[in-house]
PDB file of N, CA and C in Angstrom:
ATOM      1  N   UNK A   1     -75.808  80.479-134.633  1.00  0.00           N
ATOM      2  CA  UNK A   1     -75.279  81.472-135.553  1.00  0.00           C
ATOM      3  C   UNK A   1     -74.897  80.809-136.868  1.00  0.00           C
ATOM      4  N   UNK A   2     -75.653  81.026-137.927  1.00  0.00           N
ATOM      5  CA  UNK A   2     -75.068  80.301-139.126  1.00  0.00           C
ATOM      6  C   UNK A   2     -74.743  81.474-139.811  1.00  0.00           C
ATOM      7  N   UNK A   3     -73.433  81.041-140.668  1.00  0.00           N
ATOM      8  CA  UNK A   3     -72.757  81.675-141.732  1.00  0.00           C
ATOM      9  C   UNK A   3     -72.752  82.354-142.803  1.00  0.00           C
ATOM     10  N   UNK A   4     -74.523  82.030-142.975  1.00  0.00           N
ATOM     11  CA  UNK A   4     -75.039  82.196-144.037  1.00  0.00           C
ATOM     12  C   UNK A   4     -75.148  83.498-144.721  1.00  0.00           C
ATOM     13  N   UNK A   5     -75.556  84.316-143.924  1.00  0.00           N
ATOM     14  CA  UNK A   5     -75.731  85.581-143.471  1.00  0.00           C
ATOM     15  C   UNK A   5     -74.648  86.167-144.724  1.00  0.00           C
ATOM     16  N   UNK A   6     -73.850  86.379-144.602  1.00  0.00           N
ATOM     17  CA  UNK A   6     -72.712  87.146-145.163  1.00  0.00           C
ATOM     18  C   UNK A   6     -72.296  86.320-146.740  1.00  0.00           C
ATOM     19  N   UNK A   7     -73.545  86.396-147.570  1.00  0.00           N
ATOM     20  CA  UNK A   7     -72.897  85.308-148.715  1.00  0.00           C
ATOM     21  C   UNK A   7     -72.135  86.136-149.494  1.00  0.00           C
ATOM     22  N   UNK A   8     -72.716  87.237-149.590  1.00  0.00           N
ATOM     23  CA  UNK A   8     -71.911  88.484-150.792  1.00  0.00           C
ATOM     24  C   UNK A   8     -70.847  89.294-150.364  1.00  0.00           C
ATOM     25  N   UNK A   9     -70.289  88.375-148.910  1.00  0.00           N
ATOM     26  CA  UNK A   9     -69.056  89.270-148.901  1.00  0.00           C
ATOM     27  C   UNK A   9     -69.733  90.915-148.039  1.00  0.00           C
ATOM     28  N   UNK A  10     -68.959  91.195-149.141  1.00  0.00           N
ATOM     29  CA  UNK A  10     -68.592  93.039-148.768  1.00  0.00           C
ATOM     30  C   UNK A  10     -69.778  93.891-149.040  1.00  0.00           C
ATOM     31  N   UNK A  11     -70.593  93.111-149.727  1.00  0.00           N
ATOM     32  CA  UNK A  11     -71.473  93.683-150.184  1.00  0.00           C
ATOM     33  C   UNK A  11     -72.660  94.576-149.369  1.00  0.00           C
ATOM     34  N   UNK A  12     -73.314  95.745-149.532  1.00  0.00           N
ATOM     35  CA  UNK A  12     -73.842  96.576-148.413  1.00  0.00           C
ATOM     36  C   UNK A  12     -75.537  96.110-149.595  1.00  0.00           C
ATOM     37  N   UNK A  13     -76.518  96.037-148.747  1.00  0.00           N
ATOM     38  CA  UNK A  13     -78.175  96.033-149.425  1.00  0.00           C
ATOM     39  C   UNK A  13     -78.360  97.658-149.575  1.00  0.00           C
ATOM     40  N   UNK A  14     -79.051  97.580-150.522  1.00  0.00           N
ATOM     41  CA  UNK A  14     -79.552  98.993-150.655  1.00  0.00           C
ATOM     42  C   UNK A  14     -80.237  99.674-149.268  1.00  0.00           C
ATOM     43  N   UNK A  15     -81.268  98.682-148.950  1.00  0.00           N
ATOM     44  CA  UNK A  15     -82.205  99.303-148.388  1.00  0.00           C
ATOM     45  C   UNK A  15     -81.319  99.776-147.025  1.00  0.00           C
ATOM     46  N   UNK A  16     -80.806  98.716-146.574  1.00  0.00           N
ATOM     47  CA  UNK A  16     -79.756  99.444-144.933  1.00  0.00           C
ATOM     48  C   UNK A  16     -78.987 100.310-145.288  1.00  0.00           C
ATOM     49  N   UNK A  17     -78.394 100.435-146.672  1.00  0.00           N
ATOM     50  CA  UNK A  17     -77.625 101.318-146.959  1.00  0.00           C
ATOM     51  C   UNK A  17     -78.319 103.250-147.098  1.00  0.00           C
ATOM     52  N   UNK A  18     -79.530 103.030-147.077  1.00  0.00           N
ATOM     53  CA  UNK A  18     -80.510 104.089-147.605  1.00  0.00           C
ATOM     54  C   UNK A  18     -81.194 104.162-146.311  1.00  0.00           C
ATOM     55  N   UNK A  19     -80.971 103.854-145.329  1.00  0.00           N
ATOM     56  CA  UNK A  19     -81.553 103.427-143.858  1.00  0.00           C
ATOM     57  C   UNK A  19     -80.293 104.438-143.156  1.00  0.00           C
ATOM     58  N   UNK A  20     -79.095 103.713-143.693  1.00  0.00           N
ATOM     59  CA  UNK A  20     -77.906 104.132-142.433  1.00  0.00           C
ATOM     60  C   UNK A  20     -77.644 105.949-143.217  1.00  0.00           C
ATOM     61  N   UNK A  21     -78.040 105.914-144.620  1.00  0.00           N
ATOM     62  CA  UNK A  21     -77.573 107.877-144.740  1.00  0.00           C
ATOM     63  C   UNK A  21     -78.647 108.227-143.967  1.00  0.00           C
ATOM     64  N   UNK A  22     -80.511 107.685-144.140  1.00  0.00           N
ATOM     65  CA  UNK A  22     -81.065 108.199-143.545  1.00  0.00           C
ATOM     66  C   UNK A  22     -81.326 108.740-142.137  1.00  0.00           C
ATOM     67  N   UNK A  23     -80.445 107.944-141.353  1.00  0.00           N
ATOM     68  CA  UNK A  23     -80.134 107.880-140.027  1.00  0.00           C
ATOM     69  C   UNK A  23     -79.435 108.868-139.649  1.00  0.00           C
ATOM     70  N   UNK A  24     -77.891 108.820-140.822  1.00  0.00           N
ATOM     71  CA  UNK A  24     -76.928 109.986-140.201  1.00  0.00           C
ATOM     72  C   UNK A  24     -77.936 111.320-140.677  1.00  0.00           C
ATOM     73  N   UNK A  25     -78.114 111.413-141.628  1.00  0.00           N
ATOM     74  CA  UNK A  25     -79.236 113.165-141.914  1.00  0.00           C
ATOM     75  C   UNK A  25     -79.742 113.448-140.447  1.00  0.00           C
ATOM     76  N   UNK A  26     -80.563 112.573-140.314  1.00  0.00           N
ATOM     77  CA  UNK A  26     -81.566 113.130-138.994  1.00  0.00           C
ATOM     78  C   UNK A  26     -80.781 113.139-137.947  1.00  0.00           C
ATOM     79  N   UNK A  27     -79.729 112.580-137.407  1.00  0.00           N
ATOM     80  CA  UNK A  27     -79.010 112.742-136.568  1.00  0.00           C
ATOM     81  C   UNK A  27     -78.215 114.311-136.589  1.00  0.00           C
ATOM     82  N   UNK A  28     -77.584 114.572-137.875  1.00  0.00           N
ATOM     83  CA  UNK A  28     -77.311 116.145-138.019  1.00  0.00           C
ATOM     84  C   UNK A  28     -78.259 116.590-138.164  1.00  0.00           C
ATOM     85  N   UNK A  29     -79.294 116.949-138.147  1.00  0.00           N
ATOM     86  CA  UNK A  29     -80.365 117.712-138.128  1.00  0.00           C
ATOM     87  C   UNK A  29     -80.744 117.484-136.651  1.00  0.00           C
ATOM     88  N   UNK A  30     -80.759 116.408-136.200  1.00  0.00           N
ATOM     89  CA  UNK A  30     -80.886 116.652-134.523  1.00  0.00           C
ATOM     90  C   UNK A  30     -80.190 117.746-133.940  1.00  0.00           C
ATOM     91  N   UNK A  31     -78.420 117.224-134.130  1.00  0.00           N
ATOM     92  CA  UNK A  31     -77.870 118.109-133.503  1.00  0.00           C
ATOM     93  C   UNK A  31     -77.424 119.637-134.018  1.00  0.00           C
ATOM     94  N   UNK A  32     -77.950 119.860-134.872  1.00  0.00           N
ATOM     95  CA  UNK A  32     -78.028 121.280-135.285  1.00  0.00           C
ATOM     96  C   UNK A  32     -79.726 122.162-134.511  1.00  0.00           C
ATOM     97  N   UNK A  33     -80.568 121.395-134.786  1.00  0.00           N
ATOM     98  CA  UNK A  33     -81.373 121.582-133.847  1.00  0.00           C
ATOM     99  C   UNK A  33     -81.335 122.161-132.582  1.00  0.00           C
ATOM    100  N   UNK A  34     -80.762 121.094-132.007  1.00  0.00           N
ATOM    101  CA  UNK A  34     -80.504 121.353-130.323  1.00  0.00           C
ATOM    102  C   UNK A  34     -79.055 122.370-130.570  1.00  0.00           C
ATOM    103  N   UNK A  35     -78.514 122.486-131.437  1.00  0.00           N
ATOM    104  CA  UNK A  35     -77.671 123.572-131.118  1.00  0.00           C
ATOM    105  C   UNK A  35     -78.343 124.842-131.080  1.00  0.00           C
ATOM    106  N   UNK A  36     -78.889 124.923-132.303  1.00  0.00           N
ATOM    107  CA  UNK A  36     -79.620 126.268-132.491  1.00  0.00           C
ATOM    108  C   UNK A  36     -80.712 126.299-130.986  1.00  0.00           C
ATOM    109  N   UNK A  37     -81.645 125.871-130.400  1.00  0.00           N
ATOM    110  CA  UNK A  37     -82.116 125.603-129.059  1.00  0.00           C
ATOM    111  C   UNK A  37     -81.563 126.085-127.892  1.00  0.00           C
ATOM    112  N   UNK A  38     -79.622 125.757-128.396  1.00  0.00           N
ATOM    113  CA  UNK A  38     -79.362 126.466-126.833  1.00  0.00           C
ATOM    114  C   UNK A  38     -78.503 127.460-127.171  1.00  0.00           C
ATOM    115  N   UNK A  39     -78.222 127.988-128.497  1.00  0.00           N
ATOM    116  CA  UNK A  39     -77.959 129.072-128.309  1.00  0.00           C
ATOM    117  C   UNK A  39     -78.865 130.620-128.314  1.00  0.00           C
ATOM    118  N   UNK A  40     -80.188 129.956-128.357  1.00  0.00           N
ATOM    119  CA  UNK A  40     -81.196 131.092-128.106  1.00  0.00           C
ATOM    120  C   UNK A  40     -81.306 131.157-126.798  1.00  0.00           C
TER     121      UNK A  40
END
């Protein structure tokens, strides 16, 4: 495990950052999905 990893601190990358909204969207859209699914 080297240290290296974390040089900027606090700092978030764009791209994971544009990864992790993209993630939560489809995740609410999952579960709105499957809501709408079982309430038909």
């Amino acid at each position: 495990m080297s240290g290296k990893k974390r040089k900027g601190g606090n700092k978030t990358q764009p791209d994971s950052y544009i990864n992790l909204v993209t993630a939560l969207i489809n995740l609410v859209l999952a579960v709105i999905l499957l809501y709408e699914k079982l309430k038909s």
